[in-house]
N, C-alpha and C. Protein backbone atom coordinates (compact mmCIF):
# COMPACT_ATOMS: atom_id res chain seq x y z
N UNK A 1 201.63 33.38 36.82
CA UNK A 1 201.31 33.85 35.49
C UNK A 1 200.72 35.25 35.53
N UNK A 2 199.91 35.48 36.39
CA UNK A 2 198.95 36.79 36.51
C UNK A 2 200.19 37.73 36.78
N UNK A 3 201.35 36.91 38.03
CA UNK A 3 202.10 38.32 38.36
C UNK A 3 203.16 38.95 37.21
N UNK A 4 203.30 37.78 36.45
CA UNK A 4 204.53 38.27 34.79
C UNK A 4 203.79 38.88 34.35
N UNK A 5 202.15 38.52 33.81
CA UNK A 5 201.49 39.49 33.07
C UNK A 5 201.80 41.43 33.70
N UNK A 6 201.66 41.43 34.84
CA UNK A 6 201.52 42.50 35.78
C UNK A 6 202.44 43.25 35.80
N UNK A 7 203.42 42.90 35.89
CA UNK A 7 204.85 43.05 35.50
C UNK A 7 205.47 43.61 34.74
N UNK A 8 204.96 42.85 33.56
CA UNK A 8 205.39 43.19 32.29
C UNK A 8 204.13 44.17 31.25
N UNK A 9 203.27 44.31 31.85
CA UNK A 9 202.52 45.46 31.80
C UNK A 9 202.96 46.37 32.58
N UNK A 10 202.94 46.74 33.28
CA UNK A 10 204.03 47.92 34.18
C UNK A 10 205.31 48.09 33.59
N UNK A 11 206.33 47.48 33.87
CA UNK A 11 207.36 47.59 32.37
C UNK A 11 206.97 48.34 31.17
N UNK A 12 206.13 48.13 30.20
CA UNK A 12 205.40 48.73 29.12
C UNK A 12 204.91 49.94 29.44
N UNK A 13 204.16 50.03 30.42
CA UNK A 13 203.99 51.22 31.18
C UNK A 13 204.78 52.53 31.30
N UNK A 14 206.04 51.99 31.96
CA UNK A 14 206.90 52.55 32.33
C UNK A 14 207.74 53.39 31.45
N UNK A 15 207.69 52.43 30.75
CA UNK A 15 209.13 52.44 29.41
C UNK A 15 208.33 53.31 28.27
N UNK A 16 206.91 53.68 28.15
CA UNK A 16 206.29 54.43 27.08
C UNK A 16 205.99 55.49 27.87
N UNK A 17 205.99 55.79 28.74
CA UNK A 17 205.94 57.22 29.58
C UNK A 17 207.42 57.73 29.98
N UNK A 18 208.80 56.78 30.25
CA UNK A 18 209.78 57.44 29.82
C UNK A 18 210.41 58.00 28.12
N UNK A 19 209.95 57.23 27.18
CA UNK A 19 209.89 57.14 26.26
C UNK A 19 209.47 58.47 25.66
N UNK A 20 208.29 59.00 26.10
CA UNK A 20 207.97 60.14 25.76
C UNK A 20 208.23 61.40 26.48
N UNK A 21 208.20 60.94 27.49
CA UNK A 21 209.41 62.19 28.27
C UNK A 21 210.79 62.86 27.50
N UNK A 22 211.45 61.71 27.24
CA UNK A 22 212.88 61.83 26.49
C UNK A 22 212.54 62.51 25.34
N UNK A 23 211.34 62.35 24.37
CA UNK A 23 210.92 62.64 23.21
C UNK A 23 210.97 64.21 23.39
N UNK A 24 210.15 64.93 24.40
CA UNK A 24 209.95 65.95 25.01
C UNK A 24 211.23 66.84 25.20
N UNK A 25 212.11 66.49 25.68
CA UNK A 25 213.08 66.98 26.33
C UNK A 25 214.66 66.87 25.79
N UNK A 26 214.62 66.27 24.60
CA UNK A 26 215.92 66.45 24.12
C UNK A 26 215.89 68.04 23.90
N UNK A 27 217.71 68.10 24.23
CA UNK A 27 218.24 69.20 24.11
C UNK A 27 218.30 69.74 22.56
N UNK A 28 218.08 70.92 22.52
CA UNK A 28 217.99 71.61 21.01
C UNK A 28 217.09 71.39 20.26
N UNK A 29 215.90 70.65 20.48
CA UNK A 29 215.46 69.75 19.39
C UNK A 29 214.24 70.82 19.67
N UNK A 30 213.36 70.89 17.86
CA UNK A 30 212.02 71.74 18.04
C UNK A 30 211.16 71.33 18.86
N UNK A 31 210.32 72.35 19.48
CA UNK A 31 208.79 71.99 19.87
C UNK A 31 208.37 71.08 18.74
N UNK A 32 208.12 69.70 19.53
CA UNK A 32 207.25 68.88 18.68
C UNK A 32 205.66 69.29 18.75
N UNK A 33 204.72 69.18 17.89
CA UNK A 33 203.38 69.44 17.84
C UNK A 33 202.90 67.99 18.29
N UNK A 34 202.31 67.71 19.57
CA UNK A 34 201.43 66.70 20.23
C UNK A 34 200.58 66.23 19.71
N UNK A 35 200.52 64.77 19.48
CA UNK A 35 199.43 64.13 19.06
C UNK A 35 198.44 64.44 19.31
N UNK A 36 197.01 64.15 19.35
CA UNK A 36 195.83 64.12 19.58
C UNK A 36 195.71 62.73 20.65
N UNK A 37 195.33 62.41 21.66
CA UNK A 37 195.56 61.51 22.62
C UNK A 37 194.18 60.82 22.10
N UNK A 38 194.32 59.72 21.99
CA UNK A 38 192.63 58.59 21.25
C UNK A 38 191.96 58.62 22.26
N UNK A 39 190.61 58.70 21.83
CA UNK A 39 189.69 59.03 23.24
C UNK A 39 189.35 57.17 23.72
N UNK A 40 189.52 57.16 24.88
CA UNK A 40 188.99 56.45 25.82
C UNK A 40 187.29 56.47 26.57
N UNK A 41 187.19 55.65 26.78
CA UNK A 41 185.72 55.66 27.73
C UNK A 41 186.01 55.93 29.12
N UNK A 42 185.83 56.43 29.59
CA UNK A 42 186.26 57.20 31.31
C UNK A 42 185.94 56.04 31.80
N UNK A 43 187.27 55.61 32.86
CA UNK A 43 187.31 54.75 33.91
C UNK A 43 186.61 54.89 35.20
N UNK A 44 186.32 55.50 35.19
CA UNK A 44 185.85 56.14 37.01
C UNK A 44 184.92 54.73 37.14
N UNK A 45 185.02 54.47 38.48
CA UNK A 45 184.90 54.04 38.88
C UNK A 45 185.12 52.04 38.81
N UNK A 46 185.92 52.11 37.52
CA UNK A 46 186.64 50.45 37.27
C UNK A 46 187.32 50.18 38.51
N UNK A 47 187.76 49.44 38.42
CA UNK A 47 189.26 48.67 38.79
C UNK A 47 190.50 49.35 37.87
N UNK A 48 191.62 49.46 39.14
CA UNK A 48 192.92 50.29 38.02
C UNK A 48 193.15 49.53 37.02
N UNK A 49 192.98 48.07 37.24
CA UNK A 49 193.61 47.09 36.65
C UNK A 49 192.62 47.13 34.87
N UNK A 50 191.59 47.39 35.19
CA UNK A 50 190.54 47.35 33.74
C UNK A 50 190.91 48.85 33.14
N UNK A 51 190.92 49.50 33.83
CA UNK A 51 191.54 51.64 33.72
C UNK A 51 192.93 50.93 32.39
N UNK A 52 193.93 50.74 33.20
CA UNK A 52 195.29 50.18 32.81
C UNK A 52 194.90 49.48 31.45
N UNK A 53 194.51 48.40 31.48
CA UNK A 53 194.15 47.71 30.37
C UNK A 53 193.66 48.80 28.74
N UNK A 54 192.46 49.67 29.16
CA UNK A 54 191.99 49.60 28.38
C UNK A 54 192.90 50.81 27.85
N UNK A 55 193.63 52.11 27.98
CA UNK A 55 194.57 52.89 28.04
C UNK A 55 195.64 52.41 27.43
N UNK A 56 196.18 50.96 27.22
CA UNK A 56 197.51 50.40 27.37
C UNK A 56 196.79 49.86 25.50
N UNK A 57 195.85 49.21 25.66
CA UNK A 57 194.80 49.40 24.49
C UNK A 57 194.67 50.30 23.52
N UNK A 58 194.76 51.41 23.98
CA UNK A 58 194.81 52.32 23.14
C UNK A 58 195.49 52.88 22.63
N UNK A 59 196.68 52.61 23.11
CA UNK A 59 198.28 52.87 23.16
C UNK A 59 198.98 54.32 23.73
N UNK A 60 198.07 54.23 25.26
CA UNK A 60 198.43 55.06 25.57
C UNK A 60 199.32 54.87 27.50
N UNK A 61 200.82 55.33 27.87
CA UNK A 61 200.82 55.31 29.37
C UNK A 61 199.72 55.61 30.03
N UNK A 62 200.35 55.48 31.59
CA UNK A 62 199.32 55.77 32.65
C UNK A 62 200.26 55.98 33.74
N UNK A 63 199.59 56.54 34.71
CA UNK A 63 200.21 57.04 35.58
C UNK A 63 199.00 57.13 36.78
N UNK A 64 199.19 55.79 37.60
CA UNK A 64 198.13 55.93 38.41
C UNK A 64 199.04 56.95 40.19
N UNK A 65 198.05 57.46 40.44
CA UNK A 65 198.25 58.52 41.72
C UNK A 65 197.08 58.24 43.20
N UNK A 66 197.34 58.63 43.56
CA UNK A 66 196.33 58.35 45.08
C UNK A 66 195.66 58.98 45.37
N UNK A 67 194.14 59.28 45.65
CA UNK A 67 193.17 60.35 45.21
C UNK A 67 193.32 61.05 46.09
N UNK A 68 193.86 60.65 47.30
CA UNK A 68 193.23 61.72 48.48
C UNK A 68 194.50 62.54 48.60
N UNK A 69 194.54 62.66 49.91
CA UNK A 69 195.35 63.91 50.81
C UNK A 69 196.48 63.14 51.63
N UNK A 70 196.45 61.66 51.26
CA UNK A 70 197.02 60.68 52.05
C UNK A 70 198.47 60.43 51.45
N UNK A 71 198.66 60.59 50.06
CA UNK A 71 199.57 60.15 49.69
C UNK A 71 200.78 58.73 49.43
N UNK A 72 199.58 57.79 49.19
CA UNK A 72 200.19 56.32 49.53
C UNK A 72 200.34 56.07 48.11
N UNK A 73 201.61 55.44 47.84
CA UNK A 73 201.74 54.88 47.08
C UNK A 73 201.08 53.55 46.70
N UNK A 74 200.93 53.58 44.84
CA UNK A 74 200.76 53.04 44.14
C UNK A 74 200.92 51.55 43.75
N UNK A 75 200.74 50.56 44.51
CA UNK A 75 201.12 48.98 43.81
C UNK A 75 200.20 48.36 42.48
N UNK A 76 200.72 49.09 41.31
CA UNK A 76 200.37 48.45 40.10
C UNK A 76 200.16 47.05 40.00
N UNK A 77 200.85 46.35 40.76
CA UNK A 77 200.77 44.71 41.07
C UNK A 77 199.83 44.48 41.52
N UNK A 78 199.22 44.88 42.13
CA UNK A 78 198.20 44.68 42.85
C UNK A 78 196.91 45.70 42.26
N UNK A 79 196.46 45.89 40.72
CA UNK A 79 195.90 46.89 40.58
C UNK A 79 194.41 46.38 40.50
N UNK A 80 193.93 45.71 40.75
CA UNK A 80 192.60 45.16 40.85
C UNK A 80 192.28 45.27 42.48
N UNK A 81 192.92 45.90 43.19
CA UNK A 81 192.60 46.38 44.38
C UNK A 81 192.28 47.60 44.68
N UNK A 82 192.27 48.18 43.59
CA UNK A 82 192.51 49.70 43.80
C UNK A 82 191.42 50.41 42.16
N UNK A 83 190.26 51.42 43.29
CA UNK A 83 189.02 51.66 42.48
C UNK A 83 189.68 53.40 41.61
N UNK A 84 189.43 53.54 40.77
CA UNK A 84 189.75 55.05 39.71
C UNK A 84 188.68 55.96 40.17
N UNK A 85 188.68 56.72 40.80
CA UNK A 85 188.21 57.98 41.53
C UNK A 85 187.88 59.23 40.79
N UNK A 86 189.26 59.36 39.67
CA UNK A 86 189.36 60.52 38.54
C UNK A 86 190.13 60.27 37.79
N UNK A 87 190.18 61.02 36.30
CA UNK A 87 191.01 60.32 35.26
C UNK A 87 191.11 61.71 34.98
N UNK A 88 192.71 61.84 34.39
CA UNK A 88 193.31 63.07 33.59
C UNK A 88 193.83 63.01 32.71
N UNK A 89 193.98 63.56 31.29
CA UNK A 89 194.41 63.33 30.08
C UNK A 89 195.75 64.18 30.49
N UNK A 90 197.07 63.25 30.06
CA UNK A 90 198.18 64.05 29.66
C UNK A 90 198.92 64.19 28.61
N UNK A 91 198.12 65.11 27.89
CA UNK A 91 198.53 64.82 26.35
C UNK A 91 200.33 64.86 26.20
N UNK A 92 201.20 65.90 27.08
CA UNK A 92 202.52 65.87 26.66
C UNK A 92 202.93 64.41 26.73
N UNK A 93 202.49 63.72 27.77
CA UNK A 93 203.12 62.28 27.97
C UNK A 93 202.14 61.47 27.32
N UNK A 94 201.29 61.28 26.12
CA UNK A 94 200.71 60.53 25.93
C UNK A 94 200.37 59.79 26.39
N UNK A 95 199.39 60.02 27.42
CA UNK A 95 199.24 59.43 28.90
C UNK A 95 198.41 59.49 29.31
N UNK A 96 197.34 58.73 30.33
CA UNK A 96 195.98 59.15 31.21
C UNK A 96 196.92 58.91 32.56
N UNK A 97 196.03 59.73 33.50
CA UNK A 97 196.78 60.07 34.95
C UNK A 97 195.35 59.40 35.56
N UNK A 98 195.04 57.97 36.19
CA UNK A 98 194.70 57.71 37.28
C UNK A 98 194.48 58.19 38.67
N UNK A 99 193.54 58.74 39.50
CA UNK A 99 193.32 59.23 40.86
C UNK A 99 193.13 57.94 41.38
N UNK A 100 193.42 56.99 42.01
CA UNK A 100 192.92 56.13 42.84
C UNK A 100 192.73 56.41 43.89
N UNK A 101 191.98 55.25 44.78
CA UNK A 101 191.83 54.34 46.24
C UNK A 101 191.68 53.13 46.47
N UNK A 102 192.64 52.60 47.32
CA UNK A 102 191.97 51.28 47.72
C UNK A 102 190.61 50.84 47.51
N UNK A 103 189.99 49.76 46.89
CA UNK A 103 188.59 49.35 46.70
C UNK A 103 187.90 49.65 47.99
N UNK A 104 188.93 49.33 49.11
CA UNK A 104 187.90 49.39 50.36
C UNK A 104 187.34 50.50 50.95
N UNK A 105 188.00 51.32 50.27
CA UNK A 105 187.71 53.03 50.93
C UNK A 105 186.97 53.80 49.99
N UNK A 106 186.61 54.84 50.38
CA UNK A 106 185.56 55.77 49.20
C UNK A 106 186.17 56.67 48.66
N UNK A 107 185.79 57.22 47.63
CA UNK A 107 186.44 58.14 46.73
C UNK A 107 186.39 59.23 47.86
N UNK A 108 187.10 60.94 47.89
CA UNK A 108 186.84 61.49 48.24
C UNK A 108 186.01 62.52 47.04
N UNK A 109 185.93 63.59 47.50
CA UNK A 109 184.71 64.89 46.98
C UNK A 109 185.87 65.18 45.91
N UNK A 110 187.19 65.41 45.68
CA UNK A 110 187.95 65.74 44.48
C UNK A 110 189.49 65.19 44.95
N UNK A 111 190.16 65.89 43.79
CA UNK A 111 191.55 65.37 43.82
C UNK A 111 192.37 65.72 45.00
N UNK A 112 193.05 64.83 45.64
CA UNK A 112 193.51 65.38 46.79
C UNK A 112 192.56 65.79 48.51
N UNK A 113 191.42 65.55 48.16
CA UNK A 113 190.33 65.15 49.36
C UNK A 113 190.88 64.45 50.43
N UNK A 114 189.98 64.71 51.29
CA UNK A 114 190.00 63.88 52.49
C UNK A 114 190.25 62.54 52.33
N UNK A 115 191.13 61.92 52.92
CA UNK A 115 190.99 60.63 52.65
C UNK A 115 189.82 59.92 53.58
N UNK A 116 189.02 59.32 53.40
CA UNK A 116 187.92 58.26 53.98
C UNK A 116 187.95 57.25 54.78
N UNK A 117 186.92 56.91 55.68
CA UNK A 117 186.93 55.53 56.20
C UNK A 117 186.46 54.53 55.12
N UNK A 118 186.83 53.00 55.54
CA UNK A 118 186.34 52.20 54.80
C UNK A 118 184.89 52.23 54.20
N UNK A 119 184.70 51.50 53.22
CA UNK A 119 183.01 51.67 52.81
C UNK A 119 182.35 50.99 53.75
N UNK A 120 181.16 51.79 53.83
CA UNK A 120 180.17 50.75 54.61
C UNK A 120 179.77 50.12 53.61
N UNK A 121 179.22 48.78 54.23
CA UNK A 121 178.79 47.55 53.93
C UNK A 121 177.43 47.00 53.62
């Protein structure tokens, strides 16, 4: 049950951040004037999975990324494993941009940082 929910939140995900891409990018068509993106309460330091939620809430994509210098991809399925480090508004994609890490590891000092050893305990 948890993994359809997961799923099909990612799906939704997906499909409203292509959605607005396409919006963006048709050929010939005017500069559209950008919404105002609804303000959120900054995730830092949630769970992606509560980040996701409350964004998806607001009716807005997401686009979670990997905070460090490491470059590992993203398992949305698994997003209650993985802590929000930094959050970025993308207003063209009506969208917040996620920095993650694994829960087990520490944020680094900014975007693209060192990646870390596990937390101490």
């Amino acid at each position: 049950m948890k993994a359809r929910h997961l799923a099909r939140l990612g799906g939704l995900i997906m499909t409203s951040l292509l959605l607005a891409a396409c919006n963006q990018h048709e050929a010939g068509a005017k500069k559209e004037s950008h919404r105002r993106l609804p303000k959120i309460e900054s995730a830092v330091g949630k769970t992606l999975k509560q980040g996701i939620d409350e964004a998806v809430d607001a009716g807005l994509g997401v686009s979670p990324v990997d905070a460090t210098d490491q470059h590992r991809s993203i398992d949305v399925e698994s997003a209650e494993r993985y802590t929000i480090c930094f959050q970025q508004s993308v207003p063209e994609m009506q969208a917040v941009k996620f920095y993650v890490v694994p829960t087990s590891t520490r944020c680094p000092h900014s975007i693209g940082g060192k990646g870390s050893a596990s937390r101490i305990r």
